[in-house]
Structure formats: C-alpha cells, structure tokens
Protein backbone atom coordinates (compact mmCIF):
# COMPACT_ATOMS: atom_id res chain seq x y z
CA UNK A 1 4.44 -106.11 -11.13
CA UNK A 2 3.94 -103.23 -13.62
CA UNK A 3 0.53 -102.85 -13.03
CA UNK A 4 1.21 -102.40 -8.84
CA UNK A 5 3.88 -99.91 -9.88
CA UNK A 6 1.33 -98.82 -11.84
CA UNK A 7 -1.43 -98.43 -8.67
CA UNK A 8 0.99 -96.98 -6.60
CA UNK A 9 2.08 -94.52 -9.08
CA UNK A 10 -1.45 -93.80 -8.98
CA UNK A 11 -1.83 -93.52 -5.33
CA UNK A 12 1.72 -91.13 -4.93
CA UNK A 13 0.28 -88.87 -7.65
CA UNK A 14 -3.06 -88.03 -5.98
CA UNK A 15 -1.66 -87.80 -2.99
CA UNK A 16 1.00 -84.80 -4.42
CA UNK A 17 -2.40 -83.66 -5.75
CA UNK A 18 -4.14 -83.60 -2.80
CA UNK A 19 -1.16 -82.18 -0.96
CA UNK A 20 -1.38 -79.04 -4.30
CA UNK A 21 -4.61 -78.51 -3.76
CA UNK A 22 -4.10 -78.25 0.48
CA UNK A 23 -1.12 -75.75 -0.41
CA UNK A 24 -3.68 -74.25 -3.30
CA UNK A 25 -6.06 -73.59 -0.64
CA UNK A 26 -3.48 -72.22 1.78
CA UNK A 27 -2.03 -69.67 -0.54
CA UNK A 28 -5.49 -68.67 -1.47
CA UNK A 29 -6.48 -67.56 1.65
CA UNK A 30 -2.98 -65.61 2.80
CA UNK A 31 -3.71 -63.92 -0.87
CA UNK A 32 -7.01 -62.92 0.22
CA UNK A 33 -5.65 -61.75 3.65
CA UNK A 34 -2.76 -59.86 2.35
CA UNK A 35 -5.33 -58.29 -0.44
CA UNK A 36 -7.98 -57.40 2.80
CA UNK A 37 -4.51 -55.98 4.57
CA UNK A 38 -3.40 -53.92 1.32
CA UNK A 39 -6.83 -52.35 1.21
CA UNK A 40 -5.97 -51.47 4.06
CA UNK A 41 -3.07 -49.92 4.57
CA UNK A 42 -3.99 -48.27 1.45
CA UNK A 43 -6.78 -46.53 3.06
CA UNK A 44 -4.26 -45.91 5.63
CA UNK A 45 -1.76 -44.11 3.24
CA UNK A 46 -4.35 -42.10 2.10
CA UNK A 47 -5.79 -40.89 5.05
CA UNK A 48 -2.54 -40.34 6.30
CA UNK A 49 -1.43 -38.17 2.88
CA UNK A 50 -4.78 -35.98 3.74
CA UNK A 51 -3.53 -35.77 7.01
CA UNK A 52 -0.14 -34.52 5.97
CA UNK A 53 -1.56 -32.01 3.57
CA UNK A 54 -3.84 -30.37 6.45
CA UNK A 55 -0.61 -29.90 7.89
CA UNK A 56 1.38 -28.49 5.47
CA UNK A 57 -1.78 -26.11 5.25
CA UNK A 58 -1.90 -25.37 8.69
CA UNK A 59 1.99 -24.25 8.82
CA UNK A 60 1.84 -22.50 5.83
CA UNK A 61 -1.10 -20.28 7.08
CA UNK A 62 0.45 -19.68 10.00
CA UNK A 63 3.75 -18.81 8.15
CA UNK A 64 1.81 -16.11 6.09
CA UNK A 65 0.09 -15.26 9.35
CA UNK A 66 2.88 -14.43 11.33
CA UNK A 67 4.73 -12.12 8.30
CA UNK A 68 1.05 -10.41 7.99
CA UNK A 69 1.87 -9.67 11.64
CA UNK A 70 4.96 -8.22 10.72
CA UNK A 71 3.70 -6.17 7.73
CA UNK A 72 1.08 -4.80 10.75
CA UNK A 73 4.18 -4.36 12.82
CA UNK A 74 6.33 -2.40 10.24
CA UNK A 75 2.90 -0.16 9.72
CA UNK A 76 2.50 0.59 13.10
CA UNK A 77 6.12 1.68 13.04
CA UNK A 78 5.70 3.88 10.30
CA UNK A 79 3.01 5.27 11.41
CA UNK A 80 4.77 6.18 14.81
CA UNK A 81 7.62 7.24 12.37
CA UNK A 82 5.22 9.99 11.02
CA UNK A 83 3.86 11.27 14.16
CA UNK A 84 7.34 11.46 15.45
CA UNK A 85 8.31 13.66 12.26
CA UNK A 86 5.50 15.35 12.30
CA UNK A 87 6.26 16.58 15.36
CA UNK A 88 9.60 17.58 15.01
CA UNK A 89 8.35 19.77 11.46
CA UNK A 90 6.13 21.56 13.71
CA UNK A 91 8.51 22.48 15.79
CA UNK A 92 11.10 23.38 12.99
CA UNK A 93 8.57 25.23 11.07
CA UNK A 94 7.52 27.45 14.01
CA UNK A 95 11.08 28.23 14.65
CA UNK A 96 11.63 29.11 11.22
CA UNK A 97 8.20 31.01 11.25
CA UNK A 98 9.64 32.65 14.16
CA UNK A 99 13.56 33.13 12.39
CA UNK A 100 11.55 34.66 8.95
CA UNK A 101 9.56 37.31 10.94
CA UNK A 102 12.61 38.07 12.64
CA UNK A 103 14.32 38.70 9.19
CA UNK A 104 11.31 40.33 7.70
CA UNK A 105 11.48 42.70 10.67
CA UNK A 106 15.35 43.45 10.53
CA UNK A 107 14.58 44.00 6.45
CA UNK A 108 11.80 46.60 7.59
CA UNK A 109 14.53 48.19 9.92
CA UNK A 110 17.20 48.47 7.07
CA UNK A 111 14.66 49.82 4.37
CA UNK A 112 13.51 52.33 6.82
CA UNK A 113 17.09 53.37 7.84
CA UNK A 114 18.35 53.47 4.45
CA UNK A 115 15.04 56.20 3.83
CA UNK A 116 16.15 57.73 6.65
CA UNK A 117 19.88 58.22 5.28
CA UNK A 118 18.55 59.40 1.62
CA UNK A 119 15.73 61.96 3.51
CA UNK A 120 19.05 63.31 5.43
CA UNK A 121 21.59 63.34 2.57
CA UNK A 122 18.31 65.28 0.51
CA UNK A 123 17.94 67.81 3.30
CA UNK A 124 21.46 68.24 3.97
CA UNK A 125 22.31 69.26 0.39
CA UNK A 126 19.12 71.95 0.41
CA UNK A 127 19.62 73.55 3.56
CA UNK A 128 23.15 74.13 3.49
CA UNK A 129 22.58 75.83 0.13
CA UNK A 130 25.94 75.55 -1.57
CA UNK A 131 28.13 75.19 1.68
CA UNK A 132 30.22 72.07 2.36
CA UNK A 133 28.32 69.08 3.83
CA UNK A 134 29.33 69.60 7.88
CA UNK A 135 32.64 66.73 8.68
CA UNK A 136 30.67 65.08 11.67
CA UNK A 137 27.61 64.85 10.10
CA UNK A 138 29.19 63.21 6.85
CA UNK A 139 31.06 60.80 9.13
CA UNK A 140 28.08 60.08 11.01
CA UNK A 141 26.08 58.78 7.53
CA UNK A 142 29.33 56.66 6.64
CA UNK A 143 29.19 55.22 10.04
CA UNK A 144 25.62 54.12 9.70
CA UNK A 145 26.06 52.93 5.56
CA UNK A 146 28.91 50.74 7.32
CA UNK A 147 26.97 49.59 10.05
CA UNK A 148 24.30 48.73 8.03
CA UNK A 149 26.31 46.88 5.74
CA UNK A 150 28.18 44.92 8.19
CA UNK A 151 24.29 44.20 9.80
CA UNK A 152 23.17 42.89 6.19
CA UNK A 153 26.45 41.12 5.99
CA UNK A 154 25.89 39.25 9.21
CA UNK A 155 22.16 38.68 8.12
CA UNK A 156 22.90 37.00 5.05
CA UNK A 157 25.60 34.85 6.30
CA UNK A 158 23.44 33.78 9.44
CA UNK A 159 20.45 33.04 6.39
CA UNK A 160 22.66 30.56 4.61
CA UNK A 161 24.22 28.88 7.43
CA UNK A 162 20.73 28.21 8.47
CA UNK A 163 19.39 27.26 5.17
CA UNK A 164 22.18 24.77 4.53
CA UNK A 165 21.18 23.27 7.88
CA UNK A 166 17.54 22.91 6.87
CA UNK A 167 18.65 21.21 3.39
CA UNK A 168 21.00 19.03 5.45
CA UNK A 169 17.60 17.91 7.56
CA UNK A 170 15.38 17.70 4.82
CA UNK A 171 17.88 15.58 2.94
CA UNK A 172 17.90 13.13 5.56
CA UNK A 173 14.68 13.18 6.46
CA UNK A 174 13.81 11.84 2.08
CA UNK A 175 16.75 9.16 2.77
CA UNK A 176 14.86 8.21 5.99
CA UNK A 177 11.42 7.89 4.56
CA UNK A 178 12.99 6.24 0.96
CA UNK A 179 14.74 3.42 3.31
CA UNK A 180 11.55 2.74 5.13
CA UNK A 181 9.43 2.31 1.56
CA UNK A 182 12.05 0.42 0.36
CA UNK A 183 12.17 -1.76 3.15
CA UNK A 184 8.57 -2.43 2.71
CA UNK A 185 8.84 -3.28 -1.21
CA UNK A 186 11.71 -5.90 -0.19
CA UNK A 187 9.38 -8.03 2.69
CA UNK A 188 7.96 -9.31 -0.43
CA UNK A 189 4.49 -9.99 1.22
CA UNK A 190 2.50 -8.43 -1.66
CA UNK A 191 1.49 -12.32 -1.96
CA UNK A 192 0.86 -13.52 1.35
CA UNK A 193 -1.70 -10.63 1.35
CA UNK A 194 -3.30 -11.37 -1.43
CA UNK A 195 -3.55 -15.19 -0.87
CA UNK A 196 -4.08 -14.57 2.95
CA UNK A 197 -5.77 -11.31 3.98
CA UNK A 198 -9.03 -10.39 3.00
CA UNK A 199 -9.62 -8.15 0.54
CA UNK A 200 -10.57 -5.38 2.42
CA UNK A 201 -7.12 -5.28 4.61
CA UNK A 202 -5.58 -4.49 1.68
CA UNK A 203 -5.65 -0.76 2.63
CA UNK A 204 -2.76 -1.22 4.56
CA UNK A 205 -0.61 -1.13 1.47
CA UNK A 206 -2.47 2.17 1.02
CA UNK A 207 -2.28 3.50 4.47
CA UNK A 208 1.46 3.37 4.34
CA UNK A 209 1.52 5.51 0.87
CA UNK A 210 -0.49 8.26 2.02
CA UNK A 211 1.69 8.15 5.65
CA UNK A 212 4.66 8.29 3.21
CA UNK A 213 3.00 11.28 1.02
CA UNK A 214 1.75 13.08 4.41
CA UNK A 215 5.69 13.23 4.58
CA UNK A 216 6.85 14.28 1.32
CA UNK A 217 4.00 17.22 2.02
CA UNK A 218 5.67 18.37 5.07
CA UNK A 219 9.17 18.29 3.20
CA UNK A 220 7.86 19.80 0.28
CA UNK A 221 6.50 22.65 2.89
CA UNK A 222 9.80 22.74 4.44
CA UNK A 223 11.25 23.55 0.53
CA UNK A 224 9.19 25.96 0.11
CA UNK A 225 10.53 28.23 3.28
CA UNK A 226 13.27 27.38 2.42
CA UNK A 227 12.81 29.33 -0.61
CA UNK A 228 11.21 32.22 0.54
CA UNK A 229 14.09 32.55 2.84
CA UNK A 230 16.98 32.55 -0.19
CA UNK A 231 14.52 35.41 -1.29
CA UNK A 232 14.69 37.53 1.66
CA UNK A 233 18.39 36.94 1.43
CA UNK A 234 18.53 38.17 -1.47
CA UNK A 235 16.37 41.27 -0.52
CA UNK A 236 18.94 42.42 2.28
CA UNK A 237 22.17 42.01 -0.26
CA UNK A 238 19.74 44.40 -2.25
CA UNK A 239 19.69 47.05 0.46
CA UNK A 240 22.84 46.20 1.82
CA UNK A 241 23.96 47.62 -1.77
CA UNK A 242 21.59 50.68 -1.80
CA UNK A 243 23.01 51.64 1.55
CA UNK A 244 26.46 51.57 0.28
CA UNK A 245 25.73 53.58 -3.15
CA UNK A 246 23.78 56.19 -1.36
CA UNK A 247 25.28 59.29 -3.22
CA UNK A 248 26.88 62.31 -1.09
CA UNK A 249 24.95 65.32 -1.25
CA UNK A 250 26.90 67.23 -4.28
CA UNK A 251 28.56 70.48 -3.73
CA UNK A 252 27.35 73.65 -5.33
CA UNK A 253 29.49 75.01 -8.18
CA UNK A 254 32.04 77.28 -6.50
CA UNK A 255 32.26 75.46 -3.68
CA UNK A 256 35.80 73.85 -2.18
CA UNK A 257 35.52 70.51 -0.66
C-alpha cells in the first residue's frame, strides 16, 4: 500500500514536472518575443526622438527666419525713413539758404543806409558851417534811424521765431531717429543673427548705423545754420544800435539851437 502511494506519488510529481517544464517552455518563448518586441519599439522610440528633434529644428529655424525677415523689414523702413528725411532737409535747408541770403541782403541794406546817414550828418555839419542843422532835414534822418530800427526790430524777431521753429524740428527729428535705434536694440535679434545669418549679412547691423549717422549729419548741418543765423541776428541788433546812436551834427560855438 505504501509503496503504490509511493508510485503514484511518483507518477503525480513528474507529471507537475512535465506540466513546469511545458509552462517553462511557454514563458520562454513570450520572453523572447516580448524581448524581439522591446528591441523594437526601442528602435522605434529612438527613431521617433530623432524625428522630433528635426522638428524642433525645423520650427526653430523658421522662427529665427521669419524675425530675420523682420529685422530686413524694420531696415527697409529705416532706410525709407532716411530718404524721406532726407528729403524734407533739402528742402528746409534750401529755404533757409534762401531765408539767410535774404537776411544777409537786408544786413547789406542797413549797413549801407546807416553809411549813408553818417556821410549826410558829416556833410551837413561842414557845409552849413556853423548854422543850425535845417528842421526837415533833421526830421528826415530821425525818420530813417526809426525806420531802420523798427526794420532791424522786425528782422530779429522774424530770426528767432524762425530759429525756435527749426530747434522745435530738429528736436523731433533726434527723438524720431533715437525711437527707431532703440526699437532696433529691443527686437533682441543680435542672436538669431549670429546663430542664423551668415556672417557676411551681418552688415545690416551696420547699414542701419551709418543710415542713423547719415542723419545725425544732416541735423548736425541743420545746427550749424542754425548758428550762423543767431549770428546774423546778432549783427542787425548791432546796427540797429549804430543807427540809433548816430550823433547829430554839433553846432558851432555861438550858435542857438
């Protein structure tokens, strides 16, 4: 009796170990599937990750393409900016061209009248010889010292309402040009040109400093008149002044005025 328990023990056991090594066998092979399929997806993941990358490349280059663009853009813009200024100096400096040989002209006029008026107070006082200078005549000088003065009055009033206007332009025209440069130092695409653009476009950066000192050189022109026009003010007070001083011819000693 034991030893048939015994044989049948025997027979259960191998076959639980024939039924392990069946389920051995089993899980064996769906390891070495599920290893073949990890492989790969594996070589899927990576292939995908390098895919993924190309496109993060891609829209990053075009990103730093399209602001290039817009740097281009914004150059073009200034550059149509500076023609467009250009321009309009031209014009003011050949009206004030035209305004300062105007002055210079009116200033020849005034020194030459206030010659005149010394010449005819000199030859009054030696060809009347000790008489008194004639009423009419004396009222006639006074009437020209006045007119004269109120002329260099007017002048120099008409100078700096006109020179205040030009400062007013120029002015603007430096806030204009400063907001534009700033504008350009804030795009912040100093980078994308130097990781994007060839070396050789970066001239543009250069092109839009000398557009920007092409227009501090017309504004610094502008100054200048400017100047030279405060002087020629200055020049007609001066003979405004001499006109008024002129001395009367002085009467010879015994003589009643």
């Amino acid at each position: 009796m034991a030893q048939a328990l015994s044989e049948e023990e025997f027979q259960r056991m191998q076959a639980q170990l024939l039924e392990l090594r069946t389920n051995n066998y089993q899980l064996s092979d769906e390891l070495r599937k599920n290893g073949v399929e990890l492989t790969s997806l594996r070589q899927k993941v990576a292939y995908l990750d390098k895919e993924f990358n190309k496109a993060q490349k891609a829209l990053s280059k075009s990103k730093k393409a399209q602001e290039v663009e817009g740097l281009l853009s914004e150059n073009e813009m200034l550059q149509a900016k500076l023609h467009s200024q250009e321009e309009d100096f031209r014009l003011q400096n050949s009206t004030l061209m035209a305004e300062f040989s105007k002055l210079c002209s009116q200033m020849e006029h005034l020194e030459l009248e206030n010659q005149q008026l010394k010449d005819e107070a000199s030859k009054a006082g030696a060809a009347q010889a000790g008489s008194v200078v004639d009423g009419e005549e004396k009222w006639m000088l006074e009437e020209k010292v006045k007119h004269l003065e109120v002329s260099s009055a007017s002048m120099a009033e008409d100078l700096c309402r006109k020179s205040a206007i030009i400062e007013t332009y120029v002015m603007d025209s430096r806030i204009d040009v400063s907001v534009a440069a700033g504008h350009t130092d804030r795009s912040g695409l100093g980078s994308v040109l130097r990781d994007l653009v060839k070396p050789g476009d970066e001239n543009l950066r250069e092109m839009n400093k000398k557009l920007q000192n092409m227009l501090e050189e017309q504004l610094t022109k502008n100054m200048h008149l400017h100047k030279d026009m405060e002087v020629l003010s200055q020049e007609i007070v001066r003979l405004s002044k001499e006109c008024v001083g002129s001395p009367e011819p002085d009467l010879q000693p015994g003589e009643s005025s």
